[in-house]
PDB file of N, CA and C in Angstrom:
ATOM      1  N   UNK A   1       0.829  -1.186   0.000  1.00  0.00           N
ATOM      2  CA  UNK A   1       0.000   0.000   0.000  1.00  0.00           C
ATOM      3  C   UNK A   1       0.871   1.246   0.000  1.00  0.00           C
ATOM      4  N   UNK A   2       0.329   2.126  -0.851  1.00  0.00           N
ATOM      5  CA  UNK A   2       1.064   3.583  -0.623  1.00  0.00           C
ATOM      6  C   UNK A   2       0.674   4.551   0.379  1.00  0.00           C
ATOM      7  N   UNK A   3       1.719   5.193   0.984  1.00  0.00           N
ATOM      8  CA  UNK A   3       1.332   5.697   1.990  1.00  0.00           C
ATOM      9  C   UNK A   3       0.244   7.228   1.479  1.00  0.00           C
ATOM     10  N   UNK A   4      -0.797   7.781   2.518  1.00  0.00           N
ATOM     11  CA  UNK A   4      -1.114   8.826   2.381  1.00  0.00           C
ATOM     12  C   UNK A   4      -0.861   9.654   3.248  1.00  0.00           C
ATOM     13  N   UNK A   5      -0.500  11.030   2.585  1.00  0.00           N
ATOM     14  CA  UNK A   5       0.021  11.908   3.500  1.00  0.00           C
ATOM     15  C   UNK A   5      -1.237  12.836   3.421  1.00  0.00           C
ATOM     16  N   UNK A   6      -2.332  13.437   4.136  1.00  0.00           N
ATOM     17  CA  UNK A   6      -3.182  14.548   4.376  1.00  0.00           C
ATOM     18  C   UNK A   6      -3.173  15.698   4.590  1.00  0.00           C
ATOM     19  N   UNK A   7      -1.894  16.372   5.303  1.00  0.00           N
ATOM     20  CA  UNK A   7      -1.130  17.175   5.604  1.00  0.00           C
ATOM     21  C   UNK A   7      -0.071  17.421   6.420  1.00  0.00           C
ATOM     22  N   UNK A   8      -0.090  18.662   6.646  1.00  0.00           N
ATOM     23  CA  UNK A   8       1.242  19.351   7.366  1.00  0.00           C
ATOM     24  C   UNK A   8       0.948  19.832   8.973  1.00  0.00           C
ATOM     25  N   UNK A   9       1.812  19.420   9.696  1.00  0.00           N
ATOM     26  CA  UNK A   9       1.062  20.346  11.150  1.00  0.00           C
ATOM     27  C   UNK A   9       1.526  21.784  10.983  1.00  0.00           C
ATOM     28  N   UNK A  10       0.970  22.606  10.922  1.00  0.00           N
ATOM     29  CA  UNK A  10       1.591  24.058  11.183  1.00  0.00           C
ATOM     30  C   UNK A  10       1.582  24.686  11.906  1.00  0.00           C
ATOM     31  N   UNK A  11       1.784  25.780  12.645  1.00  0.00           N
ATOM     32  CA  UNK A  11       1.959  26.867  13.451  1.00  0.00           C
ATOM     33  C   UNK A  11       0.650  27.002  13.727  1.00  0.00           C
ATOM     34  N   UNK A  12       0.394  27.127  15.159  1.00  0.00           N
ATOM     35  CA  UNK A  12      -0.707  27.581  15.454  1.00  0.00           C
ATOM     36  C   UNK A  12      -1.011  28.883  15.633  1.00  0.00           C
ATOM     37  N   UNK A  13      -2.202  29.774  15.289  1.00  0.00           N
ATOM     38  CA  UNK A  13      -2.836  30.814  15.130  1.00  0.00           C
ATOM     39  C   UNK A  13      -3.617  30.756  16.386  1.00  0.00           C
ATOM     40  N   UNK A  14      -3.039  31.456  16.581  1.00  0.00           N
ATOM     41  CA  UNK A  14      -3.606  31.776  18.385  1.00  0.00           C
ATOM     42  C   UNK A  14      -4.893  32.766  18.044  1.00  0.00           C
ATOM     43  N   UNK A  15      -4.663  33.958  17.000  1.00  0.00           N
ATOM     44  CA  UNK A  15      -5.980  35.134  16.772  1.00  0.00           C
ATOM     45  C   UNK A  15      -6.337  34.382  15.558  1.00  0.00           C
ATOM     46  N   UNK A  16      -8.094  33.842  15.744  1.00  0.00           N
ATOM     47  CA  UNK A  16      -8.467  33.554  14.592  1.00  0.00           C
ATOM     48  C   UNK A  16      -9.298  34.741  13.888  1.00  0.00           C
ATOM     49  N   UNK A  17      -8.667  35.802  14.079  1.00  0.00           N
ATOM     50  CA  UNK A  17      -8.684  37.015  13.093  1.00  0.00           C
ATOM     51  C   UNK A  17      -7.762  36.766  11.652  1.00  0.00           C
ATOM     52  N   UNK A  18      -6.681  35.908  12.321  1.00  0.00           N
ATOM     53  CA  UNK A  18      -5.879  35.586  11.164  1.00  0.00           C
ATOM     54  C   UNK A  18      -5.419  34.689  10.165  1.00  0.00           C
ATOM     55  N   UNK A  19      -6.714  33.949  10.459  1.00  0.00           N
ATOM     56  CA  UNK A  19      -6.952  32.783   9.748  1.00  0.00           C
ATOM     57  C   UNK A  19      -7.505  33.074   8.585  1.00  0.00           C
ATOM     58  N   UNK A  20      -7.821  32.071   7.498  1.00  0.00           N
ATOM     59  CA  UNK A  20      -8.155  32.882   5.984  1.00  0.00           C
ATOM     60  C   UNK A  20      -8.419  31.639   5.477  1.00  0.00           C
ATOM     61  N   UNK A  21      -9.177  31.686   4.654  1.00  0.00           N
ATOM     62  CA  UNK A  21      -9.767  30.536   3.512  1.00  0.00           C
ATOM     63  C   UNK A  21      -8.648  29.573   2.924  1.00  0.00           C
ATOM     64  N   UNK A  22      -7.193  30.234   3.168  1.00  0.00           N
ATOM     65  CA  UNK A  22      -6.259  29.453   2.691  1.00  0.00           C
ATOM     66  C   UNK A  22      -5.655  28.817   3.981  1.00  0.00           C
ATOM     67  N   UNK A  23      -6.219  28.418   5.123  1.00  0.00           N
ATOM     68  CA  UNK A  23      -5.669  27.964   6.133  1.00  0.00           C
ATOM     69  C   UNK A  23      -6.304  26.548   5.964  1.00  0.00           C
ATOM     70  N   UNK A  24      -5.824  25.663   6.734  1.00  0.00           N
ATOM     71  CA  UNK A  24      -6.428  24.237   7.009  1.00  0.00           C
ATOM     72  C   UNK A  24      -6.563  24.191   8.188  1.00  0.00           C
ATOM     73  N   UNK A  25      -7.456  23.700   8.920  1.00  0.00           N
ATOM     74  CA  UNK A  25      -7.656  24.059  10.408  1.00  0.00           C
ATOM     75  C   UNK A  25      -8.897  23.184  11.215  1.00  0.00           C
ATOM     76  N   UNK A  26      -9.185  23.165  12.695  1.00  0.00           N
ATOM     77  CA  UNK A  26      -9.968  21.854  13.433  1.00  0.00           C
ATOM     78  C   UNK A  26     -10.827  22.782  13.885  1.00  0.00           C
ATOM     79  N   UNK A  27     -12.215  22.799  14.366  1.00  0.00           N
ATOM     80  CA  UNK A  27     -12.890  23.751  14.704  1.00  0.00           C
ATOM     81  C   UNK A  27     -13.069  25.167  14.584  1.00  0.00           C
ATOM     82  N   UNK A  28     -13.652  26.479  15.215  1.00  0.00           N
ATOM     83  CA  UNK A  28     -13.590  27.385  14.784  1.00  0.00           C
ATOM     84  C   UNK A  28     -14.684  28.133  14.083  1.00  0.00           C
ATOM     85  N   UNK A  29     -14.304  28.971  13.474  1.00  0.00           N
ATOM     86  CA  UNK A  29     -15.747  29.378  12.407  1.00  0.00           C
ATOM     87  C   UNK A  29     -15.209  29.562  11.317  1.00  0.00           C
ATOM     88  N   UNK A  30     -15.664  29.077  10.140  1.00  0.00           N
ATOM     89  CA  UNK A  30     -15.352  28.626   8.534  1.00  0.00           C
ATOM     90  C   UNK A  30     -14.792  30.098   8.220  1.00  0.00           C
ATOM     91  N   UNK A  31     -14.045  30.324   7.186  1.00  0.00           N
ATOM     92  CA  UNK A  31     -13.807  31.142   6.632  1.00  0.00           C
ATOM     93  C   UNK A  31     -13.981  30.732   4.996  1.00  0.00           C
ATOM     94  N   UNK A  32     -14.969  31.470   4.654  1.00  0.00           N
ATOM     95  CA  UNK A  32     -15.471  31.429   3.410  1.00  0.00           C
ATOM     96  C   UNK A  32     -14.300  31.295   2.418  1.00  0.00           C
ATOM     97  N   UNK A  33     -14.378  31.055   1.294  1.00  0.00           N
ATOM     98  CA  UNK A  33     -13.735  30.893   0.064  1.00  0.00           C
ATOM     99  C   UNK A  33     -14.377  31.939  -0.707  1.00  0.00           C
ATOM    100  N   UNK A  34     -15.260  32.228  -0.939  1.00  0.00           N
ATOM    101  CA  UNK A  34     -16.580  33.385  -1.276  1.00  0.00           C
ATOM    102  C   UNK A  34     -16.601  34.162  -0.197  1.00  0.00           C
ATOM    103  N   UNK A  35     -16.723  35.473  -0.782  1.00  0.00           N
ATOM    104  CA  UNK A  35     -17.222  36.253   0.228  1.00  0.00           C
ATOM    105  C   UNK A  35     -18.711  36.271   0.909  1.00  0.00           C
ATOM    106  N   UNK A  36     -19.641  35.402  -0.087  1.00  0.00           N
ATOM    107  CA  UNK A  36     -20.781  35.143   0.966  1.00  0.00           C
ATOM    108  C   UNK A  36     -21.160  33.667   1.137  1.00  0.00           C
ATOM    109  N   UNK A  37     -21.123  33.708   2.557  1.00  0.00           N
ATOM    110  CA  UNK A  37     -21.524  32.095   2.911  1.00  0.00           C
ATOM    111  C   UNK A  37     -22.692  31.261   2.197  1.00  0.00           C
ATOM    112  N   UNK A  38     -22.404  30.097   2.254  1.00  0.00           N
ATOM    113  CA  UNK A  38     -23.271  29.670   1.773  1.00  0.00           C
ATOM    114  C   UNK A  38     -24.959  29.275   2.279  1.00  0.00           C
ATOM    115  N   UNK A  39     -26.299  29.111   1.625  1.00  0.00           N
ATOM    116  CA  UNK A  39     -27.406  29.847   1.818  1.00  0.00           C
ATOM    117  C   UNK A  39     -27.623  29.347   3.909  1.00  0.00           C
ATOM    118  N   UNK A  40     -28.310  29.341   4.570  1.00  0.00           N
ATOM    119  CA  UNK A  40     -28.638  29.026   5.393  1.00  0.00           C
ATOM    120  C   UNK A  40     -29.243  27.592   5.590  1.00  0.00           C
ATOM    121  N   UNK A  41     -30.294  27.224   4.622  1.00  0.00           N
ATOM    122  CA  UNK A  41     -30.584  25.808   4.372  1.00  0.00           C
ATOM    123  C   UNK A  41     -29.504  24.582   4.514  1.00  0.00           C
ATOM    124  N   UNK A  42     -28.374  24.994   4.044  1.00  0.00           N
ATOM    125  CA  UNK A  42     -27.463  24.385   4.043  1.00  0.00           C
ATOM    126  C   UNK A  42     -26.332  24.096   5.273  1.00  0.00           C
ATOM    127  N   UNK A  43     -26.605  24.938   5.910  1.00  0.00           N
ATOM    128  CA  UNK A  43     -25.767  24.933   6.863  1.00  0.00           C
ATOM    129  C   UNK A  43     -26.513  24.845   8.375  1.00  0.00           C
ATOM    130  N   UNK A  44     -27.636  23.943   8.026  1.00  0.00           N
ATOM    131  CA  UNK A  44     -28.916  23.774   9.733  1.00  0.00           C
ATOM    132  C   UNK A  44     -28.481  21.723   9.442  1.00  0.00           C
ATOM    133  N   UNK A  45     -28.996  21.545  10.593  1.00  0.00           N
ATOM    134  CA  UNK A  45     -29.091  20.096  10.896  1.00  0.00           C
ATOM    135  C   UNK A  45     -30.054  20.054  10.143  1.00  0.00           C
ATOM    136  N   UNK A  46     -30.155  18.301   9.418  1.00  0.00           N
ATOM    137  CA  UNK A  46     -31.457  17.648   8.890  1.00  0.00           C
ATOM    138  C   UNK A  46     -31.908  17.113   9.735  1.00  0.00           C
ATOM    139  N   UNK A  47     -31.688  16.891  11.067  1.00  0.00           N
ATOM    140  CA  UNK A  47     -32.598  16.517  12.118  1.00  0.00           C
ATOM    141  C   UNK A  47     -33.272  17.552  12.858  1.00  0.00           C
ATOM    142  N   UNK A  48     -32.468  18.475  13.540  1.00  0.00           N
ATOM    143  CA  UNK A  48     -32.951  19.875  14.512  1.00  0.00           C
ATOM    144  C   UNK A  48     -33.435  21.182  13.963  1.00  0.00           C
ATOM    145  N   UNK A  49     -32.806  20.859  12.878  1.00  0.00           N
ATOM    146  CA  UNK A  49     -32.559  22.378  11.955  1.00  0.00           C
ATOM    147  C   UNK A  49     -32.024  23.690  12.947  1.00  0.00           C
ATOM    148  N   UNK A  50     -31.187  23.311  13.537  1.00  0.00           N
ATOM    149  CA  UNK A  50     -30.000  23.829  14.433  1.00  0.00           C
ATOM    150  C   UNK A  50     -28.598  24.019  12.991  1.00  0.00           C
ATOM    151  N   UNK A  51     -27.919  25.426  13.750  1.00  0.00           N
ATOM    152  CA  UNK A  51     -26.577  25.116  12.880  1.00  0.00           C
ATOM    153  C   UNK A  51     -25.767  24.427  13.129  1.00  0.00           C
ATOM    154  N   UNK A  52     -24.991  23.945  12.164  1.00  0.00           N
ATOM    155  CA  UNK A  52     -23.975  22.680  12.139  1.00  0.00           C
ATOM    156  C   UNK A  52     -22.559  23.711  12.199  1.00  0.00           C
ATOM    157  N   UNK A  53     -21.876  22.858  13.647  1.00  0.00           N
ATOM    158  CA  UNK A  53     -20.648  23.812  13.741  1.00  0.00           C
ATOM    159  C   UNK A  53     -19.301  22.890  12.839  1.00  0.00           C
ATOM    160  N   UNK A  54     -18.568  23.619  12.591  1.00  0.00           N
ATOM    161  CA  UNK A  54     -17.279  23.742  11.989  1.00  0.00           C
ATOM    162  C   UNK A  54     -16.506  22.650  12.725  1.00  0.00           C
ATOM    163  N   UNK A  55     -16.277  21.901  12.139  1.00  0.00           N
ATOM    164  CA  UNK A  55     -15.368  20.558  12.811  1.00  0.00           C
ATOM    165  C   UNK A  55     -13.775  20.637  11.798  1.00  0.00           C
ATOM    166  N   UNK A  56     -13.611  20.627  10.881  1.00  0.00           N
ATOM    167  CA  UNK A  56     -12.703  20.685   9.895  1.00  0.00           C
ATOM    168  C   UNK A  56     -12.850  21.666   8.583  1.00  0.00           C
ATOM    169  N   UNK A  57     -12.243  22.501   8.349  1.00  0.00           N
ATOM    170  CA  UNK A  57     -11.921  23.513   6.643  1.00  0.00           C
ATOM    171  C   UNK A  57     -10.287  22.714   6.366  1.00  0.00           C
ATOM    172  N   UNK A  58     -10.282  22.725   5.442  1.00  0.00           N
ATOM    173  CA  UNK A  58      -9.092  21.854   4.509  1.00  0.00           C
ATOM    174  C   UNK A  58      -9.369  22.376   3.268  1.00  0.00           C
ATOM    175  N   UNK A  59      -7.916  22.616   2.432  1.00  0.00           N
ATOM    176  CA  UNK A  59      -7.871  22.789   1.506  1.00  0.00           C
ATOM    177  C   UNK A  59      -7.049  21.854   0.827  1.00  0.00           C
ATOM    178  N   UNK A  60      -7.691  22.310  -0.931  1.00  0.00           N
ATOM    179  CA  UNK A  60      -7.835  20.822  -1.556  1.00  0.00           C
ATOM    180  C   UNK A  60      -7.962  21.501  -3.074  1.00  0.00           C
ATOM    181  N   UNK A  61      -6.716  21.733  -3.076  1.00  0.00           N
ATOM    182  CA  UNK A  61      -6.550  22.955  -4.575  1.00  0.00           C
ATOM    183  C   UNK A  61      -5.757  21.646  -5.493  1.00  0.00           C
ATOM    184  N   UNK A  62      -6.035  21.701  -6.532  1.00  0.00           N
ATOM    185  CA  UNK A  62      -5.689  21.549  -7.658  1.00  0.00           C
ATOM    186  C   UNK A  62      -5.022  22.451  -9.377  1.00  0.00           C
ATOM    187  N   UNK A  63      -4.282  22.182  -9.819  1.00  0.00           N
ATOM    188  CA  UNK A  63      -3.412  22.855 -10.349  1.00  0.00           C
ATOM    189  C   UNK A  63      -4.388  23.470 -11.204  1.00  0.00           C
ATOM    190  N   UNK A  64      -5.700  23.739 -11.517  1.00  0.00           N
ATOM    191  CA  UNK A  64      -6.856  24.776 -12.055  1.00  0.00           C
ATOM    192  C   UNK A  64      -7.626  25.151 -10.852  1.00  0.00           C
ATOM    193  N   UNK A  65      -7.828  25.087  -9.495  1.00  0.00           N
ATOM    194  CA  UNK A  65      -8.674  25.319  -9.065  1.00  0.00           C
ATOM    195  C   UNK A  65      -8.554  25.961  -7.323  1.00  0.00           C
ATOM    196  N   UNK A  66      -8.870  26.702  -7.156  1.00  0.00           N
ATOM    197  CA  UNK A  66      -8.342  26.705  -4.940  1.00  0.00           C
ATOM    198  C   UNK A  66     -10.202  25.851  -4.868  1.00  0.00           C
ATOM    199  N   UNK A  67      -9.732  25.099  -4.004  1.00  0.00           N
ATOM    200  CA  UNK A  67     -10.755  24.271  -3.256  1.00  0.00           C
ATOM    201  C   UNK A  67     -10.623  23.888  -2.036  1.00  0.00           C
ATOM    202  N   UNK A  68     -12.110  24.760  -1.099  1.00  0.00           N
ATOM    203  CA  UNK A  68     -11.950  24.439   0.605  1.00  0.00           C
ATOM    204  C   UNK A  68     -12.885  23.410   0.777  1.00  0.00           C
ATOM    205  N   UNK A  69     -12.642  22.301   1.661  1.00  0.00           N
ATOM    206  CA  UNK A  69     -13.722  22.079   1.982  1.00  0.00           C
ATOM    207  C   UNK A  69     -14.133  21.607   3.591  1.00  0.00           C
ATOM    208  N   UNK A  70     -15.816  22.353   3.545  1.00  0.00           N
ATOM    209  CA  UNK A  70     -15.706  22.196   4.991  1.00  0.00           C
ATOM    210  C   UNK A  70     -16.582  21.089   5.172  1.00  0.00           C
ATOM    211  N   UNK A  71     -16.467  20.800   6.530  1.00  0.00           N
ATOM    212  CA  UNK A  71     -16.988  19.595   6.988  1.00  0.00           C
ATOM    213  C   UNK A  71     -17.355  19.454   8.343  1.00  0.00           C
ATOM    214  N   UNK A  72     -18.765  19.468   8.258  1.00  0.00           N
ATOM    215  CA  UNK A  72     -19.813  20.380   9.199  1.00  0.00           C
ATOM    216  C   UNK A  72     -20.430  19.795  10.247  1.00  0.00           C
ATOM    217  N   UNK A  73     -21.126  19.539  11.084  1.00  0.00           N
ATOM    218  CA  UNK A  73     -22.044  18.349  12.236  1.00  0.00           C
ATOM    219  C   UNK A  73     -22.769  19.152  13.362  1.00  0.00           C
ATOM    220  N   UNK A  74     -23.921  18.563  13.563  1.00  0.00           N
ATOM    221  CA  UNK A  74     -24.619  19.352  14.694  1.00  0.00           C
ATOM    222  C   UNK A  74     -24.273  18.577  15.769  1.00  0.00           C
ATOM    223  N   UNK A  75     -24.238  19.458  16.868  1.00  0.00           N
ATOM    224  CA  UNK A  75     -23.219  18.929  18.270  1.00  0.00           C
ATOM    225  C   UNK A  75     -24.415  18.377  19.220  1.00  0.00           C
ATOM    226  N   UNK A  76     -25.374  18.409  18.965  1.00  0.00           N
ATOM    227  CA  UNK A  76     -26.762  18.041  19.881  1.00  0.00           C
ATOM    228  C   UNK A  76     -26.550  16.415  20.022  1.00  0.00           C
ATOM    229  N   UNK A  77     -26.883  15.739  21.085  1.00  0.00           N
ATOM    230  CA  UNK A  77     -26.784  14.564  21.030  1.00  0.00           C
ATOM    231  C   UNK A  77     -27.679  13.218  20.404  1.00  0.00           C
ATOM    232  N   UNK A  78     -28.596  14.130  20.370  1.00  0.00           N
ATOM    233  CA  UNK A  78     -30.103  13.458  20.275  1.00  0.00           C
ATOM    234  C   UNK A  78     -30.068  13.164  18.516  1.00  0.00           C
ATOM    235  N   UNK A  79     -29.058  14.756  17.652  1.00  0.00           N
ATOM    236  CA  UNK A  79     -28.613  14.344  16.072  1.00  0.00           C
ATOM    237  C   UNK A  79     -27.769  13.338  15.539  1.00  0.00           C
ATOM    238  N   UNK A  80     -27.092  13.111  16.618  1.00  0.00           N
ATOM    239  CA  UNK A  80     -25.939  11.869  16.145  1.00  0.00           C
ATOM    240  C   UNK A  80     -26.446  10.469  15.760  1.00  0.00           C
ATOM    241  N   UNK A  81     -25.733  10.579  14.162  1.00  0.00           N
ATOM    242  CA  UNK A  81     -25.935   9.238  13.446  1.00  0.00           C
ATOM    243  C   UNK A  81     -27.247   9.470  12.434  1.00  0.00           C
ATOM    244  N   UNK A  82     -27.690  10.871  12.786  1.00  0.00           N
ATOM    245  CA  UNK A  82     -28.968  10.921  12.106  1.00  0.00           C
ATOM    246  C   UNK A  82     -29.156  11.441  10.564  1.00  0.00           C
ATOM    247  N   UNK A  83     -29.434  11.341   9.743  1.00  0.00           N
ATOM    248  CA  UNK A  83     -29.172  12.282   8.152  1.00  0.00           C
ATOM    249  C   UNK A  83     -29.046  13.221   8.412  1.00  0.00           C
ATOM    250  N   UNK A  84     -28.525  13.635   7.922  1.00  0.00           N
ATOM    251  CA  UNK A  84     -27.962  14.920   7.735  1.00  0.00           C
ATOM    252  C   UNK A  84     -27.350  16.100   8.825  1.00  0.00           C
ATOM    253  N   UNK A  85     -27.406  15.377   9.615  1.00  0.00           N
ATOM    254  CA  UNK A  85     -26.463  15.919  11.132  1.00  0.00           C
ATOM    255  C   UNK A  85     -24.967  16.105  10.907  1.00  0.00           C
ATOM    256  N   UNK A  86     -24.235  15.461   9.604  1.00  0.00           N
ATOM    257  CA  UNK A  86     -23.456  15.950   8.687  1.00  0.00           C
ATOM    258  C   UNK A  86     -23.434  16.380   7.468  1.00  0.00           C
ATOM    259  N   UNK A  87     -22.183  17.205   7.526  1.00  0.00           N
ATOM    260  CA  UNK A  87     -22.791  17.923   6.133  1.00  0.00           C
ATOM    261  C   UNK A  87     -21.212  18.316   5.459  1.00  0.00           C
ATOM    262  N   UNK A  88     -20.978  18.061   4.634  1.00  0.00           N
ATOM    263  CA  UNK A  88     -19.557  18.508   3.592  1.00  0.00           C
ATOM    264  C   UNK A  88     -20.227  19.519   2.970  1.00  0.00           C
ATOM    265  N   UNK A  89     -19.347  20.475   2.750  1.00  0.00           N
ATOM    266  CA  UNK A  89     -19.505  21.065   1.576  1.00  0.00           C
ATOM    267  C   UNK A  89     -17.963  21.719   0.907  1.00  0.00           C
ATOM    268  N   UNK A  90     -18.081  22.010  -0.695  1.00  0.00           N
ATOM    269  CA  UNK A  90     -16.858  22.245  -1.330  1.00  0.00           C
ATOM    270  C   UNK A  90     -16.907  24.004  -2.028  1.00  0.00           C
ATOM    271  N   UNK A  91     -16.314  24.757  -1.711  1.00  0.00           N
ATOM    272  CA  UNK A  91     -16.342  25.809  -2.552  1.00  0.00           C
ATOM    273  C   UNK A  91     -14.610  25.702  -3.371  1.00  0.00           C
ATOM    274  N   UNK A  92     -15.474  26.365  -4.871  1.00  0.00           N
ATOM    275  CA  UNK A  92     -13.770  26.623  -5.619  1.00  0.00           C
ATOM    276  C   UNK A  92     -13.940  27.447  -6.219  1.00  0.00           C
ATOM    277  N   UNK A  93     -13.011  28.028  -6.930  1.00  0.00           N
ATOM    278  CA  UNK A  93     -12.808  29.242  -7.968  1.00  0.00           C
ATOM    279  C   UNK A  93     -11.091  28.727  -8.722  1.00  0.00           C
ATOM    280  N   UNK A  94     -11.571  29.703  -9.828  1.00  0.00           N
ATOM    281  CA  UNK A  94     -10.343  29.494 -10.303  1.00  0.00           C
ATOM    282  C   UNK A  94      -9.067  30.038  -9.671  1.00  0.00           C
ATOM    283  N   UNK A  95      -7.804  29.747 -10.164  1.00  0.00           N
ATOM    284  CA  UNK A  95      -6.730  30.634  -9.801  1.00  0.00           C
ATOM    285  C   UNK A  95      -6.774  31.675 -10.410  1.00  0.00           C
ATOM    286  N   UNK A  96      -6.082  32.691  -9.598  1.00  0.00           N
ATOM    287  CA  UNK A  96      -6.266  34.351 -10.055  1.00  0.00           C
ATOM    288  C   UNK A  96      -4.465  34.141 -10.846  1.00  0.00           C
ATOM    289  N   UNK A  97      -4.329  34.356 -11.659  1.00  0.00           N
ATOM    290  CA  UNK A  97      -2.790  33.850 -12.557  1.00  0.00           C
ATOM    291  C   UNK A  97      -1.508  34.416 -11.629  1.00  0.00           C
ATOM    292  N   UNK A  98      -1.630  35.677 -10.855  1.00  0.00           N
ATOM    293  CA  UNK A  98      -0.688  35.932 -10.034  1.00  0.00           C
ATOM    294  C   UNK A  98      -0.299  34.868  -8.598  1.00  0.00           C
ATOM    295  N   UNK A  99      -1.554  34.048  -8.338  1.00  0.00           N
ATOM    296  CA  UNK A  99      -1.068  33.555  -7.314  1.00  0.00           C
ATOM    297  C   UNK A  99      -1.217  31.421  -7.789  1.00  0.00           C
ATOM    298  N   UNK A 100      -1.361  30.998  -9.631  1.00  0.00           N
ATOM    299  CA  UNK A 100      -1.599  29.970  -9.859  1.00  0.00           C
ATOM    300  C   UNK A 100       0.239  29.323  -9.323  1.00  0.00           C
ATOM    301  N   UNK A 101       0.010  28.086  -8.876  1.00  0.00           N
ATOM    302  CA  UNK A 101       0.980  27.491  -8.451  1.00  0.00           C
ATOM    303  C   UNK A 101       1.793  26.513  -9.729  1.00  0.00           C
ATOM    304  N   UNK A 102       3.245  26.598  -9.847  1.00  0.00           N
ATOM    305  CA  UNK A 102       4.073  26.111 -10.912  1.00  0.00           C
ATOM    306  C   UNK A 102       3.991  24.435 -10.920  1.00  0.00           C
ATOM    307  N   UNK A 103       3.845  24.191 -12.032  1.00  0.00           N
ATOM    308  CA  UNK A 103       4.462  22.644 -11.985  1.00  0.00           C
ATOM    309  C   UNK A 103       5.017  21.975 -12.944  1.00  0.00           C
ATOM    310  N   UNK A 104       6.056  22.947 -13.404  1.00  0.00           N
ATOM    311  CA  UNK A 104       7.601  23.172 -14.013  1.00  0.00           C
ATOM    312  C   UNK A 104       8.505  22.152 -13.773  1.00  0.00           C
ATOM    313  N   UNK A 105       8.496  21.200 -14.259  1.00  0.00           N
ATOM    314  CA  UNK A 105       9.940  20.482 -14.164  1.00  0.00           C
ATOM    315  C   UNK A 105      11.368  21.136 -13.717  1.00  0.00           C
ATOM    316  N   UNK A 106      11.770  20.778 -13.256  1.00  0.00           N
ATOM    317  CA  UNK A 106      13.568  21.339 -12.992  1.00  0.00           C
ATOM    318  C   UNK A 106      14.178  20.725 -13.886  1.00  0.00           C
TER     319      UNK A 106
END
């Protein structure tokens, strides 16, 4: 089997003022990829219709694309295991050409 690597540990951000859509990170509150979140429907429990807090944002860019994705759950106990008490979701956009990443041979 080949190994998988998921990521990097990095420096922790003590002010999550300074966290940003390009961070990867464990709890917290999402930082959009878009400047507007996505609709409200989307982001309630399918059991409580409570909001689903922020468990994981990861990014997941590809050499056309920045891609976050978050990955969501309502913390109530009574939702667990239930549809839709999780919830993924993916935002992307293209690269802006000043900041597209090389993959140039040496």
């Amino acid at each position: 089997e080949l190994p998988v690597q998921l990521g990097f540990l990095g420096n922790k951000i003590d002010d999550e003022s300074r966290q940003s859509s390009a961070d990867s990170f464990v709890g917290g509150n999402p930082k959009w990829l878009h400047e507007a979140p996505p609709p409200d429907p989307m982001l309630r429990c399918g059991s409580c219709n409570d909001f689903l807090k922020l468990m994981v944002q990861t990014r997941a860019d590809t050499d056309r694309v920045q891609r976050t994705l978050y990955i969501l759950a309502c913390v109530r106990n009574r939702c667990q295991g239930k549809p839709g008490s999780w919830r993924v979701l993916r935002a992307q956009r293209e690269w802006e050409v000043e900041n597209k990443p090389t993959t140039e041979a040496a």
